[in-house]
Structures are given as structure tokens and as C-alpha cells.
C-alpha atoms as a PDB file:
ATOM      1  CA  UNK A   1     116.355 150.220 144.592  1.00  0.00           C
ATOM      2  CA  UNK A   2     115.938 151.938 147.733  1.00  0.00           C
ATOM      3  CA  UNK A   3     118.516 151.640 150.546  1.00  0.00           C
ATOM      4  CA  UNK A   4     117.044 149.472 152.812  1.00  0.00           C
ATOM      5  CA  UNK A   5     117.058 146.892 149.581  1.00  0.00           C
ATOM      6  CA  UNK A   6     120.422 147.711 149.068  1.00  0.00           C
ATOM      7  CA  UNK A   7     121.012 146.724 152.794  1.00  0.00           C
ATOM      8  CA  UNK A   8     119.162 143.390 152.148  1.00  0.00           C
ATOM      9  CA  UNK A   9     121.001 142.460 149.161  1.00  0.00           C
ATOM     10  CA  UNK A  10     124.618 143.160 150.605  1.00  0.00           C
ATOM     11  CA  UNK A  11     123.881 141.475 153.871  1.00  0.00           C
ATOM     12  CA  UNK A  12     122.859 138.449 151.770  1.00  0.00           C
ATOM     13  CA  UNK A  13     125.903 138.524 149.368  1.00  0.00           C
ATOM     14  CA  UNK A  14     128.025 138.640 152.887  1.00  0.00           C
ATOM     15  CA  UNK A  15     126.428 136.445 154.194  1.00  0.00           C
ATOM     16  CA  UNK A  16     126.617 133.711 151.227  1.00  0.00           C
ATOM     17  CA  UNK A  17     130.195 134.481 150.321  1.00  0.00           C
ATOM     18  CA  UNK A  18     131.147 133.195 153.677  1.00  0.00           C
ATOM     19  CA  UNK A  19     129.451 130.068 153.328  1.00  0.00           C
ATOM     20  CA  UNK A  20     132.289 127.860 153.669  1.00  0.00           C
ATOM     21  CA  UNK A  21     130.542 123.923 152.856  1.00  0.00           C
ATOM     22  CA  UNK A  22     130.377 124.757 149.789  1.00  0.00           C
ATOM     23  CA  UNK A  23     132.276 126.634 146.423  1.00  0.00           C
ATOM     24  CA  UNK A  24     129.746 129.488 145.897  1.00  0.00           C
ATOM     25  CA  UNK A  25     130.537 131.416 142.722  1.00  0.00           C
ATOM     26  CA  UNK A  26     128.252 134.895 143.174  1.00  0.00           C
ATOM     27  CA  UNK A  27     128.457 138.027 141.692  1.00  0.00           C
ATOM     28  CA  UNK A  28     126.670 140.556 143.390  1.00  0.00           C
ATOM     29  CA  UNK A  29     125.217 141.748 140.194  1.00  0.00           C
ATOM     30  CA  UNK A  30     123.248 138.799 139.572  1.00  0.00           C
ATOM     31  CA  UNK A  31     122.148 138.686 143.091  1.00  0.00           C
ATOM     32  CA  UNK A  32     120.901 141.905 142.825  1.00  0.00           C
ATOM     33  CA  UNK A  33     119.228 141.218 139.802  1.00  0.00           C
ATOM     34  CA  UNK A  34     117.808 138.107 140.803  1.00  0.00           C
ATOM     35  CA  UNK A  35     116.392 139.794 144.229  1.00  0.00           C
ATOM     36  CA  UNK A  36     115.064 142.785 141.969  1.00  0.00           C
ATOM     37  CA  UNK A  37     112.837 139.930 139.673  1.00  0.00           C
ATOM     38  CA  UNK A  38     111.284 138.373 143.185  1.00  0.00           C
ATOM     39  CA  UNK A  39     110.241 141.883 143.583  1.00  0.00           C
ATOM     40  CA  UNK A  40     108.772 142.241 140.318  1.00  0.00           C
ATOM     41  CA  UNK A  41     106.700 139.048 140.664  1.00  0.00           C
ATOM     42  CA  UNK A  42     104.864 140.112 143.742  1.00  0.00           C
END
């Protein structure tokens, strides 16, 4: 994954972590991996 990506993903993680209406349970992993198959689709 390129940097930018890398960017992307961590903004997003931040970004969802600190989402405070609801309990999120996230591991950045799976995000990662998750954004990584949208990728893949395209």
C-alpha cells in the first residue's frame, strides 16, 4: 500500500475511533484489510 493509502486508512481509523454515539470495536488491521479488498474490486 502506498502512503497516501496509508494516510487514508489512518485518518479513517481516527476518525471512527472517536465516534462517540456509538461502541465501535475496530482494529486497524481489519480496516486496512477491508479498504485493501474495495481496492481489489475496482
Amino acid at each position: 500500500m502506498n502512503p497516501k493509502s496509508e494516510q487514508l486508512v489512518d485518518l479513517i481509523f481516527k476518525k471512527l475511533k472517536t465516534y462517540k454515539n456509538k461502541k465501535i470495536f475496530l482494529d486497524k488491521e481489519t480496516l486496512h484489510k477491508f479498504i485493501l479488498s474495495l481496492f481489489k474490486e475496482n
